[in-house]
PDBML (XML) file of the C-alpha atoms, coordinates in Angstrom:
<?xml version="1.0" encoding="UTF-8" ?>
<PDBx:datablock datablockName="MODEL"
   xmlns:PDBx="http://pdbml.pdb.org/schema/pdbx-v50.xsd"
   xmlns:xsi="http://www.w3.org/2001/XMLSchema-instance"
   xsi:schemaLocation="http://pdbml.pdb.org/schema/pdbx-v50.xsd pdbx-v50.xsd">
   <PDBx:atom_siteCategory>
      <PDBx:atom_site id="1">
         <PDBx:B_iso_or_equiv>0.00</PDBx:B_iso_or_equiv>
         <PDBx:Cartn_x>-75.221</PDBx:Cartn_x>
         <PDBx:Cartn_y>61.300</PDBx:Cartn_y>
         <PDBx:Cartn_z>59.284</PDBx:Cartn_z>
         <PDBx:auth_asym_id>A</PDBx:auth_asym_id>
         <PDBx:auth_atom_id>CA</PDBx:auth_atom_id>
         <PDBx:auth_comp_id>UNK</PDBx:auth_comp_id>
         <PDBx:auth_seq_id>1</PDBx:auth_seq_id>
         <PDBx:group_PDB>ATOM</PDBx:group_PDB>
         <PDBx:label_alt_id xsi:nil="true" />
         <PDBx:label_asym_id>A</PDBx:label_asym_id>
         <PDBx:label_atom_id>CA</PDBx:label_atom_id>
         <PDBx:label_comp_id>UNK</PDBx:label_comp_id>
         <PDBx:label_entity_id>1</PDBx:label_entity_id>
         <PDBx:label_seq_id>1</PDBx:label_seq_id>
         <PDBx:occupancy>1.00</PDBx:occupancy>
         <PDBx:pdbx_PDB_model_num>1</PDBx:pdbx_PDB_model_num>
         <PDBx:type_symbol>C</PDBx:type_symbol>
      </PDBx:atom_site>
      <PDBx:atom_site id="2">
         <PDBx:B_iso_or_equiv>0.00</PDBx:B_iso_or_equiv>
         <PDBx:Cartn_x>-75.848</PDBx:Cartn_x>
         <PDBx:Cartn_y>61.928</PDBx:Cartn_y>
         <PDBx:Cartn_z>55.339</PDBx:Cartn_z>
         <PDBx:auth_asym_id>A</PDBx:auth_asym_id>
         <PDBx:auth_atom_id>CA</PDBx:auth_atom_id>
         <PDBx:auth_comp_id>UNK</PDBx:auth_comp_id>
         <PDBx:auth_seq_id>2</PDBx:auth_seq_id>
         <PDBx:group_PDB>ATOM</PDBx:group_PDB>
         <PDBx:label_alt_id xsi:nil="true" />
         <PDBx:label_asym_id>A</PDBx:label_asym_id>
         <PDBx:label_atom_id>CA</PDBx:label_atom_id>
         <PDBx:label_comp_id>UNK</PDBx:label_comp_id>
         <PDBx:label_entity_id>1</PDBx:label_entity_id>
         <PDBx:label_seq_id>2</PDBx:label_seq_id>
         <PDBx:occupancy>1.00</PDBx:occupancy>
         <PDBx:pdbx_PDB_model_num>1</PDBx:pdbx_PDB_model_num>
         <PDBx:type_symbol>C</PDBx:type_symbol>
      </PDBx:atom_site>
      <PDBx:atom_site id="3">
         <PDBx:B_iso_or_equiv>0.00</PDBx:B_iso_or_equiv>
         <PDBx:Cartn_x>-74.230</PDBx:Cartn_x>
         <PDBx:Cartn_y>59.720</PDBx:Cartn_y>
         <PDBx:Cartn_z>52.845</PDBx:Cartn_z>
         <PDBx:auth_asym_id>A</PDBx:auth_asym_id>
         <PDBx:auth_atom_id>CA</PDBx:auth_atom_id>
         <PDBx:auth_comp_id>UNK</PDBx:auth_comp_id>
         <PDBx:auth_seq_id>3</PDBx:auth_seq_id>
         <PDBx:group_PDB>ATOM</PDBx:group_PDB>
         <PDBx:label_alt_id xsi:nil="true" />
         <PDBx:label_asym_id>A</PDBx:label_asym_id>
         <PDBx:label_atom_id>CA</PDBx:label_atom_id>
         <PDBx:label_comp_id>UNK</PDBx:label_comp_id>
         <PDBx:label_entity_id>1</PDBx:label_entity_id>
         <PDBx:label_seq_id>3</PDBx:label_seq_id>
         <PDBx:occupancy>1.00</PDBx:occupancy>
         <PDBx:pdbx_PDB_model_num>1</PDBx:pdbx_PDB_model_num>
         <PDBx:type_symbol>C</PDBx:type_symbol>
      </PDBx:atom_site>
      <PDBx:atom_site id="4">
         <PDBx:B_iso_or_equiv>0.00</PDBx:B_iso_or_equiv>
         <PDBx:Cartn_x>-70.652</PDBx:Cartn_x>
         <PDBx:Cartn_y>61.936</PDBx:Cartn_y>
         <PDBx:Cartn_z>52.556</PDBx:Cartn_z>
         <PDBx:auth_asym_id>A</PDBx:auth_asym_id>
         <PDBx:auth_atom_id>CA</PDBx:auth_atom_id>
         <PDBx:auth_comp_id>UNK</PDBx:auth_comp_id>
         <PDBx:auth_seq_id>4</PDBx:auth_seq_id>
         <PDBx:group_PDB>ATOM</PDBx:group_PDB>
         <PDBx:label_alt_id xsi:nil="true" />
         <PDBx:label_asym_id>A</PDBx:label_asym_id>
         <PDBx:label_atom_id>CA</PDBx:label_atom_id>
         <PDBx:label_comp_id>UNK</PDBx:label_comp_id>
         <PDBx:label_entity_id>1</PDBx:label_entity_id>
         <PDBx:label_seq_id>4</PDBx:label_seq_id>
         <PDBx:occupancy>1.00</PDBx:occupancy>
         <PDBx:pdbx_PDB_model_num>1</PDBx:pdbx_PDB_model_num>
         <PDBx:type_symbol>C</PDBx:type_symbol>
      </PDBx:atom_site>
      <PDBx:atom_site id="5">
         <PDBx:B_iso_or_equiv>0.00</PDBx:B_iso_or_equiv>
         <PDBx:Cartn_x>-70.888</PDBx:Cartn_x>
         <PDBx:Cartn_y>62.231</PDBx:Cartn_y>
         <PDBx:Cartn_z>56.447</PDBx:Cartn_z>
         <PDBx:auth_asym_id>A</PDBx:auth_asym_id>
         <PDBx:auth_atom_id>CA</PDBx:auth_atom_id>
         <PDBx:auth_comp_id>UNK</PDBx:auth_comp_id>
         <PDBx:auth_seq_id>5</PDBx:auth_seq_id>
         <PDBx:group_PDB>ATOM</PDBx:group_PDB>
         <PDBx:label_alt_id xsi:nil="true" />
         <PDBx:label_asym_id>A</PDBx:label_asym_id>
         <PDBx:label_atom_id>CA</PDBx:label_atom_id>
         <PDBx:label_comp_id>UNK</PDBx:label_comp_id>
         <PDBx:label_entity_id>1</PDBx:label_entity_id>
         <PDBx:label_seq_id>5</PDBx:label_seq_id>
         <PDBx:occupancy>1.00</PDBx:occupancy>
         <PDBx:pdbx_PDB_model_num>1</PDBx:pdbx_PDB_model_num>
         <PDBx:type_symbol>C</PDBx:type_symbol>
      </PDBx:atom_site>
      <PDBx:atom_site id="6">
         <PDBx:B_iso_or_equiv>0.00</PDBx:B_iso_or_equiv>
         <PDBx:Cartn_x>-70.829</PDBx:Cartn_x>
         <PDBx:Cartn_y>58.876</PDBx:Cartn_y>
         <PDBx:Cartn_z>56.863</PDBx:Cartn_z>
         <PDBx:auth_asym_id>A</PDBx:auth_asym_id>
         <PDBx:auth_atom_id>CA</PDBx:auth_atom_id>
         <PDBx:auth_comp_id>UNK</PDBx:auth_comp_id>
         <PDBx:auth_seq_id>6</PDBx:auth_seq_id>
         <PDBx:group_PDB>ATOM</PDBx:group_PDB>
         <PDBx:label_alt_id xsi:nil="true" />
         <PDBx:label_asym_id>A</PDBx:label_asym_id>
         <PDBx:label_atom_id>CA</PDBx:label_atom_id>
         <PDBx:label_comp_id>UNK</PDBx:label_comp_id>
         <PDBx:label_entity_id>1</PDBx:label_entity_id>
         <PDBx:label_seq_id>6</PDBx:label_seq_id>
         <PDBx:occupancy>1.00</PDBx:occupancy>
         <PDBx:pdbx_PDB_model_num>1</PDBx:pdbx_PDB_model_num>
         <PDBx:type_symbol>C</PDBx:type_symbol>
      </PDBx:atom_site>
      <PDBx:atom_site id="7">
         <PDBx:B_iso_or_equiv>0.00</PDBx:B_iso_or_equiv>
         <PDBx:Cartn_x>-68.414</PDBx:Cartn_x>
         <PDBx:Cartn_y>57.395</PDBx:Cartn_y>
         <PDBx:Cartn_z>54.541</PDBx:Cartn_z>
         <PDBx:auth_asym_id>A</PDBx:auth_asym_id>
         <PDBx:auth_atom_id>CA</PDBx:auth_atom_id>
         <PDBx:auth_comp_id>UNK</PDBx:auth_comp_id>
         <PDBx:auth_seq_id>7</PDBx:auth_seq_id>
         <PDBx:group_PDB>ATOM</PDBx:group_PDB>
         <PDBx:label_alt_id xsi:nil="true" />
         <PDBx:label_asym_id>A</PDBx:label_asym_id>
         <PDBx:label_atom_id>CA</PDBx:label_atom_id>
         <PDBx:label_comp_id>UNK</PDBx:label_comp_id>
         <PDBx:label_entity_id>1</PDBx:label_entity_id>
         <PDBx:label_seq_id>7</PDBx:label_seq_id>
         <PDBx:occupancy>1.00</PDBx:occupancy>
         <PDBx:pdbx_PDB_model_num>1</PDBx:pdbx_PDB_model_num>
         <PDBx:type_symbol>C</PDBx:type_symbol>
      </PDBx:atom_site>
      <PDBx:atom_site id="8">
         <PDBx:B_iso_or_equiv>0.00</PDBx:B_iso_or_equiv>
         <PDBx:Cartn_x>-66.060</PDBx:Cartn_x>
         <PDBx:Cartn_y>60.434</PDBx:Cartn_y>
         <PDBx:Cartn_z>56.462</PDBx:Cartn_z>
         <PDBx:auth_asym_id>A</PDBx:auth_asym_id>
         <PDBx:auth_atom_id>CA</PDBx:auth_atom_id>
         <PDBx:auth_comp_id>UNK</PDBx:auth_comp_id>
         <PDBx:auth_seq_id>8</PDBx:auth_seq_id>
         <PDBx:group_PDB>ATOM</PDBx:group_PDB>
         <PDBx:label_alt_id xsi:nil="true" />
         <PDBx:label_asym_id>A</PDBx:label_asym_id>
         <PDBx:label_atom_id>CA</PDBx:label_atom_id>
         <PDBx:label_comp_id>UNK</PDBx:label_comp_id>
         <PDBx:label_entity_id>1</PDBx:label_entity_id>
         <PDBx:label_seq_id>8</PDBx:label_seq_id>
         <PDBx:occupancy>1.00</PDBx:occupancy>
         <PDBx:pdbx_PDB_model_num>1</PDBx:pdbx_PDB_model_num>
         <PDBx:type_symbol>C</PDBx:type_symbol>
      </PDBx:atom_site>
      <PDBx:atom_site id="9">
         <PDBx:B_iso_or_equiv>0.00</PDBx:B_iso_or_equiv>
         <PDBx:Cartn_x>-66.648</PDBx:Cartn_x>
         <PDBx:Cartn_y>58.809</PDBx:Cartn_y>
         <PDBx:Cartn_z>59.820</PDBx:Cartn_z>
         <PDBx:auth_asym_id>A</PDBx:auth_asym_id>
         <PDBx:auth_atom_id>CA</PDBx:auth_atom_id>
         <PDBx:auth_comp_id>UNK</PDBx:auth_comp_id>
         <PDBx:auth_seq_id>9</PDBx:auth_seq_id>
         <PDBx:group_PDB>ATOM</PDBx:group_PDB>
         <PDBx:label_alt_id xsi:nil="true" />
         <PDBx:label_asym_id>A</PDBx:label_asym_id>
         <PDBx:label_atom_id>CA</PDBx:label_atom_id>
         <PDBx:label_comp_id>UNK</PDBx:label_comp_id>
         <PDBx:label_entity_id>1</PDBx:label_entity_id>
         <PDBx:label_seq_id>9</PDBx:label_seq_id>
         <PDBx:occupancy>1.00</PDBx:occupancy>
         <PDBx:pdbx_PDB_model_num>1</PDBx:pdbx_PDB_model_num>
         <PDBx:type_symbol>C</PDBx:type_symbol>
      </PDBx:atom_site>
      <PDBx:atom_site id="10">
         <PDBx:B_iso_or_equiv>0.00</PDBx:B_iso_or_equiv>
         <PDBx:Cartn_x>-66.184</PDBx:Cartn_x>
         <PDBx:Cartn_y>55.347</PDBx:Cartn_y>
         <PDBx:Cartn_z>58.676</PDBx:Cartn_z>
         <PDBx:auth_asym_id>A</PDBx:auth_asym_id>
         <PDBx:auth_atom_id>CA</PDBx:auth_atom_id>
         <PDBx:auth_comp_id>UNK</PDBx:auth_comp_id>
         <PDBx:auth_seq_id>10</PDBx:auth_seq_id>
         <PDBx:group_PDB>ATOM</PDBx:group_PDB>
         <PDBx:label_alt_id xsi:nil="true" />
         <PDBx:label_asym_id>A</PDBx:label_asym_id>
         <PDBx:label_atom_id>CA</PDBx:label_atom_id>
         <PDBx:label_comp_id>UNK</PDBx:label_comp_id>
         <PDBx:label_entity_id>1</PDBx:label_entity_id>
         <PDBx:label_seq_id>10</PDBx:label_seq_id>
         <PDBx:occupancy>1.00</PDBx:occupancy>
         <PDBx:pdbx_PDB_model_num>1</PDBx:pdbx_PDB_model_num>
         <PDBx:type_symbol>C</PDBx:type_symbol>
      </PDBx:atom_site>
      <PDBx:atom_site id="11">
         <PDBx:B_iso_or_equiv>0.00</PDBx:B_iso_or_equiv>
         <PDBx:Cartn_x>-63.063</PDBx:Cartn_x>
         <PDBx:Cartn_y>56.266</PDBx:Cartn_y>
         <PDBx:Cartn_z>57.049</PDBx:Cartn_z>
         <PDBx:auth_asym_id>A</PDBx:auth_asym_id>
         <PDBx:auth_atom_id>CA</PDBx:auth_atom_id>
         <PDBx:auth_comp_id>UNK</PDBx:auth_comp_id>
         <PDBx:auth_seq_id>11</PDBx:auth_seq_id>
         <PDBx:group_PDB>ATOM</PDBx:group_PDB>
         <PDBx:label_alt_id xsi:nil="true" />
         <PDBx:label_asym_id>A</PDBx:label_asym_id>
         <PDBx:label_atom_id>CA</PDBx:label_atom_id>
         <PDBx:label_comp_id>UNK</PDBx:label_comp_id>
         <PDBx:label_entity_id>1</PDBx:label_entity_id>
         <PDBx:label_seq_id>11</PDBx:label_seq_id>
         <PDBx:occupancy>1.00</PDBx:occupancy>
         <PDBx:pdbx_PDB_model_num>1</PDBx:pdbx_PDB_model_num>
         <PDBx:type_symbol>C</PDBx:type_symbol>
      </PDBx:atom_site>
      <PDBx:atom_site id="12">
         <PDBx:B_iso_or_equiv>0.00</PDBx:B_iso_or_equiv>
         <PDBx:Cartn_x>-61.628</PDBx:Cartn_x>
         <PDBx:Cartn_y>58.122</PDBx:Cartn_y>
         <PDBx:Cartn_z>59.760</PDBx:Cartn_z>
         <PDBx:auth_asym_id>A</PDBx:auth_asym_id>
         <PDBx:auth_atom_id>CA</PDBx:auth_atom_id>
         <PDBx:auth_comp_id>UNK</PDBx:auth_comp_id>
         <PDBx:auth_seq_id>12</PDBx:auth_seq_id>
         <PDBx:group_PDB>ATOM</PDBx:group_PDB>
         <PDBx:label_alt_id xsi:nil="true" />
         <PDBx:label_asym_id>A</PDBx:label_asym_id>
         <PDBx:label_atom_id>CA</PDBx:label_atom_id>
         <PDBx:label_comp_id>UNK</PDBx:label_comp_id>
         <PDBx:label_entity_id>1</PDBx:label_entity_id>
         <PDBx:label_seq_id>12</PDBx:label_seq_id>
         <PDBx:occupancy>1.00</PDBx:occupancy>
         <PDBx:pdbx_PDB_model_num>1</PDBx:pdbx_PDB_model_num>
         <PDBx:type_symbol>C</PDBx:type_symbol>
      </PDBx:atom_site>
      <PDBx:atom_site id="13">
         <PDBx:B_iso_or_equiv>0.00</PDBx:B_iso_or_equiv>
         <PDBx:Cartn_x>-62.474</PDBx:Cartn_x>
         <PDBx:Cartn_y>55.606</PDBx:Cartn_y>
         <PDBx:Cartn_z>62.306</PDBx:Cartn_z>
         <PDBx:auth_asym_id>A</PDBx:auth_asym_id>
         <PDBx:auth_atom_id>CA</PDBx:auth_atom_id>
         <PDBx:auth_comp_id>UNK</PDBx:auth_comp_id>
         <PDBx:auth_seq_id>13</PDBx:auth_seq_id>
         <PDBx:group_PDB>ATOM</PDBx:group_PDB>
         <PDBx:label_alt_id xsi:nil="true" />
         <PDBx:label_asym_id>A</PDBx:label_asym_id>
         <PDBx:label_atom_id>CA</PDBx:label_atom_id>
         <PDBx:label_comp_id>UNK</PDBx:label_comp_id>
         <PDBx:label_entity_id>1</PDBx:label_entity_id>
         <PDBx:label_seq_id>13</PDBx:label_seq_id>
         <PDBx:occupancy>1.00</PDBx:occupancy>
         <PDBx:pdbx_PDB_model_num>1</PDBx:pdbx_PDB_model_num>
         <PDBx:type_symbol>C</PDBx:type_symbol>
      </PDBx:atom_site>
      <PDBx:atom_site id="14">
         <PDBx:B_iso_or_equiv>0.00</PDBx:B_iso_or_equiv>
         <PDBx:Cartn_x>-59.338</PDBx:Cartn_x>
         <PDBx:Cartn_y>53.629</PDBx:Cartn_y>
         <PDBx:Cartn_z>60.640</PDBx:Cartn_z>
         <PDBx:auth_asym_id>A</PDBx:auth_asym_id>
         <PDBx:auth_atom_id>CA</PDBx:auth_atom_id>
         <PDBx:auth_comp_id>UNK</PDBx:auth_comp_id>
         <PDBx:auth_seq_id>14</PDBx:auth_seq_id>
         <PDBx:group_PDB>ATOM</PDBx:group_PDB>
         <PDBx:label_alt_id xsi:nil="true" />
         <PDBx:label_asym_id>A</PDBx:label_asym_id>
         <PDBx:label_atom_id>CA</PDBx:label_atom_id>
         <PDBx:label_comp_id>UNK</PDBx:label_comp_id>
         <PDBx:label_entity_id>1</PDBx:label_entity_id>
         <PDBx:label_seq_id>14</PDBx:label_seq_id>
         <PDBx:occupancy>1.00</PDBx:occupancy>
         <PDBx:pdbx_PDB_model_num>1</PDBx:pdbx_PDB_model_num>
         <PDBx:type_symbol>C</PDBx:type_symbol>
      </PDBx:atom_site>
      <PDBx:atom_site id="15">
         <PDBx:B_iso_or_equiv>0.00</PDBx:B_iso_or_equiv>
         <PDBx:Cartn_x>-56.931</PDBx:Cartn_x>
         <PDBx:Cartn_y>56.097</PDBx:Cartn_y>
         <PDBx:Cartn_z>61.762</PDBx:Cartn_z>
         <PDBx:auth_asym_id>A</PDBx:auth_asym_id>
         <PDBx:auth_atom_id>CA</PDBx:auth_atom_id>
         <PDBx:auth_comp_id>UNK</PDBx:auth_comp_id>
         <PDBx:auth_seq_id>15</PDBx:auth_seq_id>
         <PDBx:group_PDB>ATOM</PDBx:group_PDB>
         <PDBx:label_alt_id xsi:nil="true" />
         <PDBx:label_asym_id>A</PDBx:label_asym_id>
         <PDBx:label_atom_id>CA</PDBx:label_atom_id>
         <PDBx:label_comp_id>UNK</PDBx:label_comp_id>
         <PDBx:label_entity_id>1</PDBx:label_entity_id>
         <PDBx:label_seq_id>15</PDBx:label_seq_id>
         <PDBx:occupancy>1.00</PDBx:occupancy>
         <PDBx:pdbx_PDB_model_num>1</PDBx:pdbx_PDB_model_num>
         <PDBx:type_symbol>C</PDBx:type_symbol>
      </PDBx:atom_site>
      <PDBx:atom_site id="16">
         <PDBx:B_iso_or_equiv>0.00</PDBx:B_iso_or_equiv>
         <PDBx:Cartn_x>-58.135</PDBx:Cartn_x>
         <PDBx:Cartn_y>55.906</PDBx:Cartn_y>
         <PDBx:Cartn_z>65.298</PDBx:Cartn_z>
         <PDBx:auth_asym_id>A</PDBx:auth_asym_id>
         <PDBx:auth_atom_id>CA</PDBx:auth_atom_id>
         <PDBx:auth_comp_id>UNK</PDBx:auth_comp_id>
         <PDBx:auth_seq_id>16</PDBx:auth_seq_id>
         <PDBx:group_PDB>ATOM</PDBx:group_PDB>
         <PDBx:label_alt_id xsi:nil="true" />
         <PDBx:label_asym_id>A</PDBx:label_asym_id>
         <PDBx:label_atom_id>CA</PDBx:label_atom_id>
         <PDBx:label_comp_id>UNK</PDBx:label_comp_id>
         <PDBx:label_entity_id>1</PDBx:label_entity_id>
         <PDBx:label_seq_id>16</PDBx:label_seq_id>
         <PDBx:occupancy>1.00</PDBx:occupancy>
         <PDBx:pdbx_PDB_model_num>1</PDBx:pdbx_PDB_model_num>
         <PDBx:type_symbol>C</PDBx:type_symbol>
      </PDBx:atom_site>
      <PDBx:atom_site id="17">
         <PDBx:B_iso_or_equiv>0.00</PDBx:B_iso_or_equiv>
         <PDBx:Cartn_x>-58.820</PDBx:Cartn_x>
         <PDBx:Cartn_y>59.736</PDBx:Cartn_y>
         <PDBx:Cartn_z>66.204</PDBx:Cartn_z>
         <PDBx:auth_asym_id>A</PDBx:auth_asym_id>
         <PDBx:auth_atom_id>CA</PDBx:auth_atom_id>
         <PDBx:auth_comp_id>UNK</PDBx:auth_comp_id>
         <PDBx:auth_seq_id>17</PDBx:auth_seq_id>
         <PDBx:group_PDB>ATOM</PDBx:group_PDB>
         <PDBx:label_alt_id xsi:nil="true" />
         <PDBx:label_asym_id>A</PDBx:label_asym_id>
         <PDBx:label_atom_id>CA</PDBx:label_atom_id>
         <PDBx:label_comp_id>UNK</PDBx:label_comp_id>
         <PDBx:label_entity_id>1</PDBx:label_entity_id>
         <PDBx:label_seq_id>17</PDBx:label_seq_id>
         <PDBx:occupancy>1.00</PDBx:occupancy>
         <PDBx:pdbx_PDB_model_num>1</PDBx:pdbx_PDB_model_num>
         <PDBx:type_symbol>C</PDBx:type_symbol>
      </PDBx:atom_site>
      <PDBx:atom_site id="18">
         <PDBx:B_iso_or_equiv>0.00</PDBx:B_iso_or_equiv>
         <PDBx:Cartn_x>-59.399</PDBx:Cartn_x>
         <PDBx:Cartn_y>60.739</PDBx:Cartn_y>
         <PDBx:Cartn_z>70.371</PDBx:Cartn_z>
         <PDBx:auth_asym_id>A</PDBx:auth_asym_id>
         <PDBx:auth_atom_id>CA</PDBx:auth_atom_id>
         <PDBx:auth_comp_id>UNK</PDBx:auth_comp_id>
         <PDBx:auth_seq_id>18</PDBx:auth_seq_id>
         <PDBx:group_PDB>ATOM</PDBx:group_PDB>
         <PDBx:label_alt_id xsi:nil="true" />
         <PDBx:label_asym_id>A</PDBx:label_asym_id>
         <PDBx:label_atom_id>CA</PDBx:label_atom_id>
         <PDBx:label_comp_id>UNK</PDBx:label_comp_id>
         <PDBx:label_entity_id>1</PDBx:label_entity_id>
         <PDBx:label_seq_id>18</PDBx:label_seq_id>
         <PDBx:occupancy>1.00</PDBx:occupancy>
         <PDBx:pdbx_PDB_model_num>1</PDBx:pdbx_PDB_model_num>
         <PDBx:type_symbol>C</PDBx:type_symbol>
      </PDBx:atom_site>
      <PDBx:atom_site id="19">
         <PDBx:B_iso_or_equiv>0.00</PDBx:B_iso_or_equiv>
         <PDBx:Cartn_x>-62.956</PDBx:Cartn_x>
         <PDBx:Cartn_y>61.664</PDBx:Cartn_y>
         <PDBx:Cartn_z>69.081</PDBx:Cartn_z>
         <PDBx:auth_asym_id>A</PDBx:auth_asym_id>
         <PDBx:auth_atom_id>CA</PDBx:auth_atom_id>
         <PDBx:auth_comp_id>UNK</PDBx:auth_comp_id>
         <PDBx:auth_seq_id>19</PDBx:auth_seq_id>
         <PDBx:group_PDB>ATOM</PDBx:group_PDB>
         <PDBx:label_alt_id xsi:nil="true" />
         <PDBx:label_asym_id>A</PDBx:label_asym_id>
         <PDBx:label_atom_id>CA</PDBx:label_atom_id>
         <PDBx:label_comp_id>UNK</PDBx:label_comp_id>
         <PDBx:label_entity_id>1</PDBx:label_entity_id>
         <PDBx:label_seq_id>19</PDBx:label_seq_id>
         <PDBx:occupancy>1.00</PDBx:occupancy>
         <PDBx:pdbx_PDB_model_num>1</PDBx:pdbx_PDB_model_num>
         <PDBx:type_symbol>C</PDBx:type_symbol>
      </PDBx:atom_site>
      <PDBx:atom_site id="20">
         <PDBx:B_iso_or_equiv>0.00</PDBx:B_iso_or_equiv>
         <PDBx:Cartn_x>-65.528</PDBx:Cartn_x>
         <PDBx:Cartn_y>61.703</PDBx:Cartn_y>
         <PDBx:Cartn_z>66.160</PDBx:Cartn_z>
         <PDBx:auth_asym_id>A</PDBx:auth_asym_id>
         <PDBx:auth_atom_id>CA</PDBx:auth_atom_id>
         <PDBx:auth_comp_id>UNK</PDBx:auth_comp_id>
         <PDBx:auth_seq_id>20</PDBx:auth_seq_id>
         <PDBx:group_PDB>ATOM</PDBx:group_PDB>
         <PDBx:label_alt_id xsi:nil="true" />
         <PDBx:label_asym_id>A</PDBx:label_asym_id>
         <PDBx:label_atom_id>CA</PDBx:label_atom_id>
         <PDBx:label_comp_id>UNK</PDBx:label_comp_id>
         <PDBx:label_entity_id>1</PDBx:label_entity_id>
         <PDBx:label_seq_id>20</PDBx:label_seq_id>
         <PDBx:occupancy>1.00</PDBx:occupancy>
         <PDBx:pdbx_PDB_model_num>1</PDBx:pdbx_PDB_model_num>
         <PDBx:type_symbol>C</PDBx:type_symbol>
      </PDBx:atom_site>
      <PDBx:atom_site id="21">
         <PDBx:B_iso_or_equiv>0.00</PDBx:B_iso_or_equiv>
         <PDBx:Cartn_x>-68.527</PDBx:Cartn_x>
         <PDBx:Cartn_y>64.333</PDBx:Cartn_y>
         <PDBx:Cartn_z>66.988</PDBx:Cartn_z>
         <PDBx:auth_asym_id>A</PDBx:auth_asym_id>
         <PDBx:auth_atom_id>CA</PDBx:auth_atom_id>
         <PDBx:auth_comp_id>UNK</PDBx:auth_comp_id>
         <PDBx:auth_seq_id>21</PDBx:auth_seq_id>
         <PDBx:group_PDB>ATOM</PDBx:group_PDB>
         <PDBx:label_alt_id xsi:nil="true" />
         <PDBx:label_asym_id>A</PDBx:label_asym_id>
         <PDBx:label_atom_id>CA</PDBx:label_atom_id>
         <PDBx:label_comp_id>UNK</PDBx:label_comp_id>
         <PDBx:label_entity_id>1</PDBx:label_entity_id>
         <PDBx:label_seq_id>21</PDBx:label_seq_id>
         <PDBx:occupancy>1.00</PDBx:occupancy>
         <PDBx:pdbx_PDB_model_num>1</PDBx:pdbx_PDB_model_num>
         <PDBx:type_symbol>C</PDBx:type_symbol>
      </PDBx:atom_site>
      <PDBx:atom_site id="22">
         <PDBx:B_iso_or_equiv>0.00</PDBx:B_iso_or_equiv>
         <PDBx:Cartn_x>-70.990</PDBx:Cartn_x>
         <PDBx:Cartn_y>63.667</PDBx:Cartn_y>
         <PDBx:Cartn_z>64.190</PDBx:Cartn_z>
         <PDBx:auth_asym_id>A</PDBx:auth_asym_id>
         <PDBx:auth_atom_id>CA</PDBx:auth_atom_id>
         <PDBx:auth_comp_id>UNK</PDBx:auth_comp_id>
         <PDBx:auth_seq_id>22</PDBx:auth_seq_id>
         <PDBx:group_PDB>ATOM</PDBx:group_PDB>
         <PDBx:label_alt_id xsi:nil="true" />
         <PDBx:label_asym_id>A</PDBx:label_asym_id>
         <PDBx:label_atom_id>CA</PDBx:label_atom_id>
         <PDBx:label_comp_id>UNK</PDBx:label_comp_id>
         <PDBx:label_entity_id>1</PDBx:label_entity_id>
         <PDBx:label_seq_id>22</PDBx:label_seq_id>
         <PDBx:occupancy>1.00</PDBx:occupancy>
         <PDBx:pdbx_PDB_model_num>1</PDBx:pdbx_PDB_model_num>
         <PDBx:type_symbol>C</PDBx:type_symbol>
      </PDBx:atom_site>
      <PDBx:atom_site id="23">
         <PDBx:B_iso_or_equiv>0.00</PDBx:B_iso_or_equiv>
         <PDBx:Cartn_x>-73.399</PDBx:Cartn_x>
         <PDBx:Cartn_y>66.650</PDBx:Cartn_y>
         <PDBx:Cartn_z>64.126</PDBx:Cartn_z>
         <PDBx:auth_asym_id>A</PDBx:auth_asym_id>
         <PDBx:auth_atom_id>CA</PDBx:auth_atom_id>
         <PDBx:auth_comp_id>UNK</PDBx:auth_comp_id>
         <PDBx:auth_seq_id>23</PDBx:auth_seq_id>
         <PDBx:group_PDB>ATOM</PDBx:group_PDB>
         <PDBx:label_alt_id xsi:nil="true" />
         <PDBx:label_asym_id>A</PDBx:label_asym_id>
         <PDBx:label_atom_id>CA</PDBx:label_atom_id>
         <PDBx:label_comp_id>UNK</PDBx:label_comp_id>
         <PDBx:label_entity_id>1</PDBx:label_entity_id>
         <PDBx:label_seq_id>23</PDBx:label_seq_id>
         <PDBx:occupancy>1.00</PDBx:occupancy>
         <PDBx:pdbx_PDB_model_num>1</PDBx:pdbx_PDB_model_num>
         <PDBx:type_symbol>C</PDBx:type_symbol>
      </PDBx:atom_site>
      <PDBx:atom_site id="24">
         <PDBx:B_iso_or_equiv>0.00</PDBx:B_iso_or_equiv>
         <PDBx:Cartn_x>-76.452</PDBx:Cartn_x>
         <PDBx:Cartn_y>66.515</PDBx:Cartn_y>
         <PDBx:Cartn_z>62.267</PDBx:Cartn_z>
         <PDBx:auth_asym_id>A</PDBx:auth_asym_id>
         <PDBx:auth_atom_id>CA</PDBx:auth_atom_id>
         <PDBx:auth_comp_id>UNK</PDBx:auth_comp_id>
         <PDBx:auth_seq_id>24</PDBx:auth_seq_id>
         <PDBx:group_PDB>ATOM</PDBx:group_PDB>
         <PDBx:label_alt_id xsi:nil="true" />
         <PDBx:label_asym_id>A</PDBx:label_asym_id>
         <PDBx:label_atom_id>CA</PDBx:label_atom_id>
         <PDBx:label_comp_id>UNK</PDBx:label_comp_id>
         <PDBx:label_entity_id>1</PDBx:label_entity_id>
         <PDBx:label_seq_id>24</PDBx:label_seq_id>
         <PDBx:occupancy>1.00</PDBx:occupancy>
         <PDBx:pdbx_PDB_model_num>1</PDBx:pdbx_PDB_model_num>
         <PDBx:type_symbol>C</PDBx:type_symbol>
      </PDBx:atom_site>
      <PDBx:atom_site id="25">
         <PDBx:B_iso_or_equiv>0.00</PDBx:B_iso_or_equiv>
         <PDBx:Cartn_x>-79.978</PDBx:Cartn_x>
         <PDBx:Cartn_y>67.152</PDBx:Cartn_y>
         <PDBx:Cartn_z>62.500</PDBx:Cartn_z>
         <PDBx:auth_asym_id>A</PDBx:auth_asym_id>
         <PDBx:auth_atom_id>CA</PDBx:auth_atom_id>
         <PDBx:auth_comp_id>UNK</PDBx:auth_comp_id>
         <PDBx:auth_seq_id>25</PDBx:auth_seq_id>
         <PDBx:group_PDB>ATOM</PDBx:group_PDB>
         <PDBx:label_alt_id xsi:nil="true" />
         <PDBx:label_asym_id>A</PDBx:label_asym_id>
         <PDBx:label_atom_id>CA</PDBx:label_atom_id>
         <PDBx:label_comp_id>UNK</PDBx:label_comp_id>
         <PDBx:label_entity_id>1</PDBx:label_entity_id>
         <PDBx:label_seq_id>25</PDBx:label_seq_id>
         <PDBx:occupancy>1.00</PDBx:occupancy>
         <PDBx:pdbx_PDB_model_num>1</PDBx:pdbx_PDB_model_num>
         <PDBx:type_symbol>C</PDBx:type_symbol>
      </PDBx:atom_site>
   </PDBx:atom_siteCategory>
</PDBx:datablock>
């Protein structure tokens, strides 16, 4: 959920993965 973390998921959204677990605090 910070800024890198983010940009990761949006990116890797495009490449349609079976799952994104975004762990933060």
């Amino acid at each position: 959920s910070g800024s890198i973390g983010q940009e990761i998921v949006r990116q890797i959204l495009e490449y349609e993965p079976a799952a994104i677990r975004i762990f933060s605090r």
